[in-house]
N, C-alpha and C. Protein backbone atom coordinates (compact mmCIF):
# COMPACT_ATOMS: atom_id res chain seq x y z
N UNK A 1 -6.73 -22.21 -2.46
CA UNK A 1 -6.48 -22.32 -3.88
C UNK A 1 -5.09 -21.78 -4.24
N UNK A 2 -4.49 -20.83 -4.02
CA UNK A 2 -3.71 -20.00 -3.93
C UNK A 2 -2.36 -21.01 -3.67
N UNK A 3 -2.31 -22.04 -2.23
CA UNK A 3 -1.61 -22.70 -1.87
C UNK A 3 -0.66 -23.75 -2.88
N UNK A 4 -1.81 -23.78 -4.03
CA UNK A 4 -1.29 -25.15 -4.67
C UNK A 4 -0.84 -24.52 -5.90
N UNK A 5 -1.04 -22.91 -6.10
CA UNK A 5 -0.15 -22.49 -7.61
C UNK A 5 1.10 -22.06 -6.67
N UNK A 6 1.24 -21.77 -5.29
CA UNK A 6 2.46 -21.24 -4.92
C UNK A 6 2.66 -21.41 -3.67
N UNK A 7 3.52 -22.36 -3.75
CA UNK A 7 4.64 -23.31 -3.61
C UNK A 7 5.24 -23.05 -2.12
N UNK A 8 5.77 -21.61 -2.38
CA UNK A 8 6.58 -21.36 -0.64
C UNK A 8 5.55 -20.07 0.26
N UNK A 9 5.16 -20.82 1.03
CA UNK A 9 4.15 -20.19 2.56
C UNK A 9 4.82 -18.44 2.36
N UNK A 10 5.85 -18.21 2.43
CA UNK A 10 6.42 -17.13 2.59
C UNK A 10 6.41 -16.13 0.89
N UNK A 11 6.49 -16.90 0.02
CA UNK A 11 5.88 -16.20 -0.83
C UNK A 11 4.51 -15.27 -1.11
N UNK A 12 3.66 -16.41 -0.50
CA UNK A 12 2.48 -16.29 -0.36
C UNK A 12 1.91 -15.02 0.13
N UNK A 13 2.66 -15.22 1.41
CA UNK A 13 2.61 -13.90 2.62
C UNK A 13 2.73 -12.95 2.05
N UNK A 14 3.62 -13.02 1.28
CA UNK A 14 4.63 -11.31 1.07
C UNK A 14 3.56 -11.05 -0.42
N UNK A 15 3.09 -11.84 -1.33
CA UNK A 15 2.47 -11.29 -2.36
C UNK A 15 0.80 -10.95 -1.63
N UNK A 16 0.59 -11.50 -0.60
CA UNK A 16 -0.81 -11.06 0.12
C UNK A 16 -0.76 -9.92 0.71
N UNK A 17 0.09 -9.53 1.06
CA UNK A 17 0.83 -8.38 1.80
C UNK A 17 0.75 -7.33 0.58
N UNK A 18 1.45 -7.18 -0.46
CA UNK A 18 1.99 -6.37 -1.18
C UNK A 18 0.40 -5.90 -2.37
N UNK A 19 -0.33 -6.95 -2.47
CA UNK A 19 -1.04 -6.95 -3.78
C UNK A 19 -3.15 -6.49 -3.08
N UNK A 20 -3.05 -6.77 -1.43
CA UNK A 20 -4.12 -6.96 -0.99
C UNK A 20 -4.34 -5.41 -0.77
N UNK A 21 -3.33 -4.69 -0.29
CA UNK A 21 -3.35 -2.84 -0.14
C UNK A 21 -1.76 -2.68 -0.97
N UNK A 22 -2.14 -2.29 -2.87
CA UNK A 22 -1.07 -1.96 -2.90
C UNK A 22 -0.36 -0.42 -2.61
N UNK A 23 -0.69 0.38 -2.14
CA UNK A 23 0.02 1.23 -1.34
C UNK A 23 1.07 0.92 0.06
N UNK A 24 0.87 -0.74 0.21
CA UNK A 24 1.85 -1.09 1.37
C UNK A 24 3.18 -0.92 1.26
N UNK A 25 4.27 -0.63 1.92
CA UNK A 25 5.62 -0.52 1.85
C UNK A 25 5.90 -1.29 2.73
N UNK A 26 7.07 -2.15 2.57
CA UNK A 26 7.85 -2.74 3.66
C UNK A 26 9.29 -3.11 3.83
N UNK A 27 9.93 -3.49 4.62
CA UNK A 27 11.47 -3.35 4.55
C UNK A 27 11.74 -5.15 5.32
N UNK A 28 12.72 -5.64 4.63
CA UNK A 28 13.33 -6.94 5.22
C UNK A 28 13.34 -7.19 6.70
N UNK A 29 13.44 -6.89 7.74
CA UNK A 29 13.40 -7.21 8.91
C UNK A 29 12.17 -6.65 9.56
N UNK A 30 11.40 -5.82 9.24
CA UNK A 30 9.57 -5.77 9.57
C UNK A 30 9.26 -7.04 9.26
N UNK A 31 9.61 -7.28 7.91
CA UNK A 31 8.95 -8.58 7.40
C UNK A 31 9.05 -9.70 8.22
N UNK A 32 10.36 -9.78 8.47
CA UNK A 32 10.83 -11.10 9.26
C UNK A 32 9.84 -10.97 10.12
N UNK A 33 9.88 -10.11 10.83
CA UNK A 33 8.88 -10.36 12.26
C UNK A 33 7.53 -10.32 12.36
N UNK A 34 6.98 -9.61 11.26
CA UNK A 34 5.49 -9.70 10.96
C UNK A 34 5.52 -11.14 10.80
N UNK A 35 6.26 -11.83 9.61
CA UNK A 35 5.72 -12.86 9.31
C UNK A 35 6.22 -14.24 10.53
N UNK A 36 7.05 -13.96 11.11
CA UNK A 36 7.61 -14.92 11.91
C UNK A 36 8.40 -15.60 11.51
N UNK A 37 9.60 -15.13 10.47
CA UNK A 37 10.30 -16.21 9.21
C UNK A 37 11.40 -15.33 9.61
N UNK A 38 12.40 -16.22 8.79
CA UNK A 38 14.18 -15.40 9.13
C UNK A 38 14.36 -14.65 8.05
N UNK A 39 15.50 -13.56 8.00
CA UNK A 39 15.75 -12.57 6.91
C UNK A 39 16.63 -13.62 6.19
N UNK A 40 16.57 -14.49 5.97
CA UNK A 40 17.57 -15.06 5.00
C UNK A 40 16.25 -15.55 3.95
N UNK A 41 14.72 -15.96 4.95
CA UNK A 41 14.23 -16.63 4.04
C UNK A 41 13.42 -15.12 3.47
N UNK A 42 13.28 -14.04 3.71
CA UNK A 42 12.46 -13.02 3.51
C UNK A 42 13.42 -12.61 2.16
N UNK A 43 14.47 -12.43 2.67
CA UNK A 43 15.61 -11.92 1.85
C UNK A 43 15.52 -12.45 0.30
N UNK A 44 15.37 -14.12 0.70
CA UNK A 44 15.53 -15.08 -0.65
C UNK A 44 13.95 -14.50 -1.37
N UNK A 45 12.90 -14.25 -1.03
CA UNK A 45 11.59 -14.18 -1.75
C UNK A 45 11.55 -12.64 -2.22
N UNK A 46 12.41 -11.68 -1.83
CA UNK A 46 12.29 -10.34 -1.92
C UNK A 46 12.95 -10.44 -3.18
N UNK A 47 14.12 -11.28 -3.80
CA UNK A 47 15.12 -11.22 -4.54
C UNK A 47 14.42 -11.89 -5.65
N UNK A 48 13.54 -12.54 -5.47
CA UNK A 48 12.73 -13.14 -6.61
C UNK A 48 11.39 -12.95 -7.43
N UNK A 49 11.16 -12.29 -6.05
CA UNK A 49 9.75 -11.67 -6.28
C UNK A 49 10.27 -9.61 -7.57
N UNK A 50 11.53 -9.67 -6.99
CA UNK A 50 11.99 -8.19 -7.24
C UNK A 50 12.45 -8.61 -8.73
N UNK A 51 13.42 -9.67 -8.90
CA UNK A 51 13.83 -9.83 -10.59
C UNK A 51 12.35 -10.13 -11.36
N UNK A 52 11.60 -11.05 -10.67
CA UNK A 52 10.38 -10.79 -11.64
C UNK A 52 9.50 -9.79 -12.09
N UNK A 53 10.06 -8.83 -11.29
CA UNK A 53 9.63 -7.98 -11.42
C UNK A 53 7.81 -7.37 -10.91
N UNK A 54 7.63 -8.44 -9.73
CA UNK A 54 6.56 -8.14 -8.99
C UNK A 54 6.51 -7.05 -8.13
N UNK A 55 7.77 -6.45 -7.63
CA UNK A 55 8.36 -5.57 -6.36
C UNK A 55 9.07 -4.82 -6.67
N UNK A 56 8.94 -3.14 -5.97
CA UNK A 56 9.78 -1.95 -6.81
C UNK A 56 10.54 -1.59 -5.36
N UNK A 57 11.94 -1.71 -5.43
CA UNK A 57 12.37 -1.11 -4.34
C UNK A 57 13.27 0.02 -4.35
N UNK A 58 13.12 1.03 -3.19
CA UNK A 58 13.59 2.09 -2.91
C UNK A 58 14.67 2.22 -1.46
N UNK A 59 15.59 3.07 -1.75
CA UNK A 59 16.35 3.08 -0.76
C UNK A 59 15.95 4.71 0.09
N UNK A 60 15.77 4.19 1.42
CA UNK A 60 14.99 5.11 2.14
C UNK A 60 16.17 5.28 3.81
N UNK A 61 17.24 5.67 3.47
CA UNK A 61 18.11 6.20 4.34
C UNK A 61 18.97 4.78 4.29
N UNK A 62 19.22 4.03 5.33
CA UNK A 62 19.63 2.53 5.02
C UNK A 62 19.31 1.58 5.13
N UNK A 63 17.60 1.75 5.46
CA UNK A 63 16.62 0.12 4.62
C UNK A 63 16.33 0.50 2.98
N UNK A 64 15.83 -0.82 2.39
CA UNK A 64 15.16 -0.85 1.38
C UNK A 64 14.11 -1.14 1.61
N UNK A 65 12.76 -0.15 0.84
CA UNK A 65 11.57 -0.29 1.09
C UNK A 65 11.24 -1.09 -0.18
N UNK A 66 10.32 -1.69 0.00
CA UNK A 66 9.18 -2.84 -1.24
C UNK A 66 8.39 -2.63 -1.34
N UNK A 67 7.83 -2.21 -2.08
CA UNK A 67 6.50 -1.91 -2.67
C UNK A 67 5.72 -2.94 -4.01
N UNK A 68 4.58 -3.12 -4.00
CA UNK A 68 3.97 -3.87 -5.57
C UNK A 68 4.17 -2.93 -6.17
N UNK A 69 4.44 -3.22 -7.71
CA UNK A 69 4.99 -2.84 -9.44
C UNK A 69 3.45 -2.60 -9.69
């Protein structure tokens, strides 16, 4: 069901990820490899998911961590 309100596979992931235990944290290149996708495409959904303001990020030495809002 889920599939047909949203659109990109990798969206999907990362809001199943973030919303299913929201205490999860994660950083751009975990992601890549958990999910099996490139940091360009992780990168692009972090940046969209973050202006909408679905994702709160923190700078944690020199990754950024993501967390659900």
């Amino acid at each position: 069901m889920l599939e047909s309100l949203i659109t990109s596979k990798t969206r999907l992931k990362m809001l199943l990820k973030f919303f299913t235990n929201s205490t999860s944290t994660a950083y751009l290149r975990g992601m890549a490899e958990e999910f099996g996708e490139s940091t360009n495409a992780i990168r692009h959904e972090l940046n969209n998911l973050s202006k909408a303001g679905y994702l709160l990020s923190a700078e944690n030495g020199r990754t950024i961590e993501y967390r659900a809002n």
